[in-house]
Protein backbone atom coordinates (compact mmCIF):
# COMPACT_ATOMS: atom_id res chain seq x y z
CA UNK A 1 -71.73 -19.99 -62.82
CA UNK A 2 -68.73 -18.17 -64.60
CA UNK A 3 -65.54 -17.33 -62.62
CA UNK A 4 -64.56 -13.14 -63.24
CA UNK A 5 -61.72 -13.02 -65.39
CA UNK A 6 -60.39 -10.33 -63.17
CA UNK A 7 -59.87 -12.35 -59.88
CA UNK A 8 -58.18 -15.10 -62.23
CA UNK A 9 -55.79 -12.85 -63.84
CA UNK A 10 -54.94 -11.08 -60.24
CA UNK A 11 -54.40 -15.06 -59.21
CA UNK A 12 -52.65 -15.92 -62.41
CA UNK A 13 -50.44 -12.73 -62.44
CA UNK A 14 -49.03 -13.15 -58.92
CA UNK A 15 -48.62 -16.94 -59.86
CA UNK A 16 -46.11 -16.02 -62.63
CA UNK A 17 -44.60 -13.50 -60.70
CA UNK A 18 -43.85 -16.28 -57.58
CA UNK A 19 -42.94 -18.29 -60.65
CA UNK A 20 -39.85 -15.74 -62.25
CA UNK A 21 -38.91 -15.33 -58.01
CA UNK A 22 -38.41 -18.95 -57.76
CA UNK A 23 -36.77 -19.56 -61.01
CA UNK A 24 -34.30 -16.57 -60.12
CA UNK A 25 -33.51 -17.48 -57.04
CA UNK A 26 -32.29 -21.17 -58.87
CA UNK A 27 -34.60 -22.80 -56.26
CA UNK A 28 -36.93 -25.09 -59.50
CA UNK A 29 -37.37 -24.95 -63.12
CA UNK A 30 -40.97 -24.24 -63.59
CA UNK A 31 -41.57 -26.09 -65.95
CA UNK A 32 -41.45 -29.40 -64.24
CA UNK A 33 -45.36 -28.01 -63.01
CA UNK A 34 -46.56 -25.44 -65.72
CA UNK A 35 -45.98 -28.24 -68.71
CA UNK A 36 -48.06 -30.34 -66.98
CA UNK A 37 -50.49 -28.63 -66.16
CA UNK A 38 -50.66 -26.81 -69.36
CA UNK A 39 -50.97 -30.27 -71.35
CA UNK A 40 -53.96 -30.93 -69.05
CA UNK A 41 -55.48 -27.06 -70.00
CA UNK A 42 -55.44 -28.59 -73.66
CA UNK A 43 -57.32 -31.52 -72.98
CA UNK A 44 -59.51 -29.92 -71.28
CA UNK A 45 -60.47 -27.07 -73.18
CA UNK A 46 -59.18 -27.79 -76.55
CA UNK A 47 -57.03 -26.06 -79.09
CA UNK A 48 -59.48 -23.35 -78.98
CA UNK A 49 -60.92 -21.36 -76.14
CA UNK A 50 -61.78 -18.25 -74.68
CA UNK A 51 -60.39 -16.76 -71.32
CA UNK A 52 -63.71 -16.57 -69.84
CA UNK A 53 -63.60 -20.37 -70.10
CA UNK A 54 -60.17 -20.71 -68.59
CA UNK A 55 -61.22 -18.52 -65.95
CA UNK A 56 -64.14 -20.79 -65.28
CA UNK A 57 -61.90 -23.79 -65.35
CA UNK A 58 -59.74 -22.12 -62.75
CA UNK A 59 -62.69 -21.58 -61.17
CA UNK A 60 -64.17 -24.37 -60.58
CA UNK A 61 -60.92 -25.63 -59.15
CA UNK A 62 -57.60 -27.08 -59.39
CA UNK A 63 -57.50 -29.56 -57.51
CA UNK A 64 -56.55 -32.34 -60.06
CA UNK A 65 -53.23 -30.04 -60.92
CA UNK A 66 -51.63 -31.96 -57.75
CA UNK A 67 -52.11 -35.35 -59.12
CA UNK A 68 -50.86 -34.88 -62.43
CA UNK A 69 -47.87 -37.53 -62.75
CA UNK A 70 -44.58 -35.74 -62.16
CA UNK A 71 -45.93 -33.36 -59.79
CA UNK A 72 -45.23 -33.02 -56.24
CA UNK A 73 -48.32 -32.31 -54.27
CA UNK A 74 -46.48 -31.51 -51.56
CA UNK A 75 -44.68 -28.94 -53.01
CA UNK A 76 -44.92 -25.82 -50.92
CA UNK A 77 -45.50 -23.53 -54.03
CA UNK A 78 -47.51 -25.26 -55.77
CA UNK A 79 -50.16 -23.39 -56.18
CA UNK A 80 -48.42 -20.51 -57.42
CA UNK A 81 -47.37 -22.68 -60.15
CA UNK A 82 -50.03 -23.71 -60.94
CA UNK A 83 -51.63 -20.16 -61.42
CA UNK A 84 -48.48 -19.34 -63.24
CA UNK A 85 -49.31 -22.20 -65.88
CA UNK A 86 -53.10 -20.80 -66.01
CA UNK A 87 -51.15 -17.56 -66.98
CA UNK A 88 -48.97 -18.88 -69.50
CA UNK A 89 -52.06 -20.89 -70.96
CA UNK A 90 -53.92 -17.91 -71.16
CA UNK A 91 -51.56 -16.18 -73.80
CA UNK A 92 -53.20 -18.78 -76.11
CA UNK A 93 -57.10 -17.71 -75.45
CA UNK A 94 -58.74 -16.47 -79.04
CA UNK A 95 -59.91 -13.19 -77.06
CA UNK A 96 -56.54 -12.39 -75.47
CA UNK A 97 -53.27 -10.28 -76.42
CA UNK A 98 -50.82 -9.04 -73.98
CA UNK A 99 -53.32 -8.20 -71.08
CA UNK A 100 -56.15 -7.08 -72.50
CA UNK A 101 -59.23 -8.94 -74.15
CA UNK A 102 -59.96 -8.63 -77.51
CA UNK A 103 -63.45 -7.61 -78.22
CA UNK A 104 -64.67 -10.19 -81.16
CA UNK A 105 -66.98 -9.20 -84.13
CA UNK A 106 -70.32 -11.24 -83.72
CA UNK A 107 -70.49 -11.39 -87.50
């Protein structure tokens, strides 16, 4: 069963948002949870995917985010990070630019 795209990007969008907060505010450097997690996203879906299968990653859950090495799963916003990563990872998708899915030739 395939995850909407459009609940994971609402997730993923107020993710990186928490994500730019925190890292303002000098309370983390995100990156001690998105790199993880993001190395994980490419061994899990490759070098080349679609966002309709990271959305379907995300939603099938992310459970295993919390016990990547070097990540506190204690960490109060974790999650957030974690849908902030999915966000970031997304920017890579073959379908997606800035927002907005690209529409791709069946030819």
């Amino acid at each position: 069963m395939s995850y909407p795209l459009e609940n994971a990007l609402f997730q993923w969008e107020a993710g990186i948002e928490r994500l730019r907060e925190l890292e303002a505010q000098g309370m983390l450097r995100g990156d001690q949870v998105t790199v993880p997690v993001r190395e994980e996203l490419r061994r899990r879906l490759g070098a080349t995917f679609s966002a309709s299968e990271l959305a379907d990653l995300y939603g099938a859950g992310t459970d295993w985010a919390s016990q990547l090495r070097g990540i506190d799963p204690s960490m109060s916003d974790l999650q957030d990070l974690v849908d902030a990563a999915f966000w970031q990872h997304l920017q890579a998708a073959g379908d997606f630019a800035g927002g907005r899915q690209i529409q791709l030739d069946a030819d």
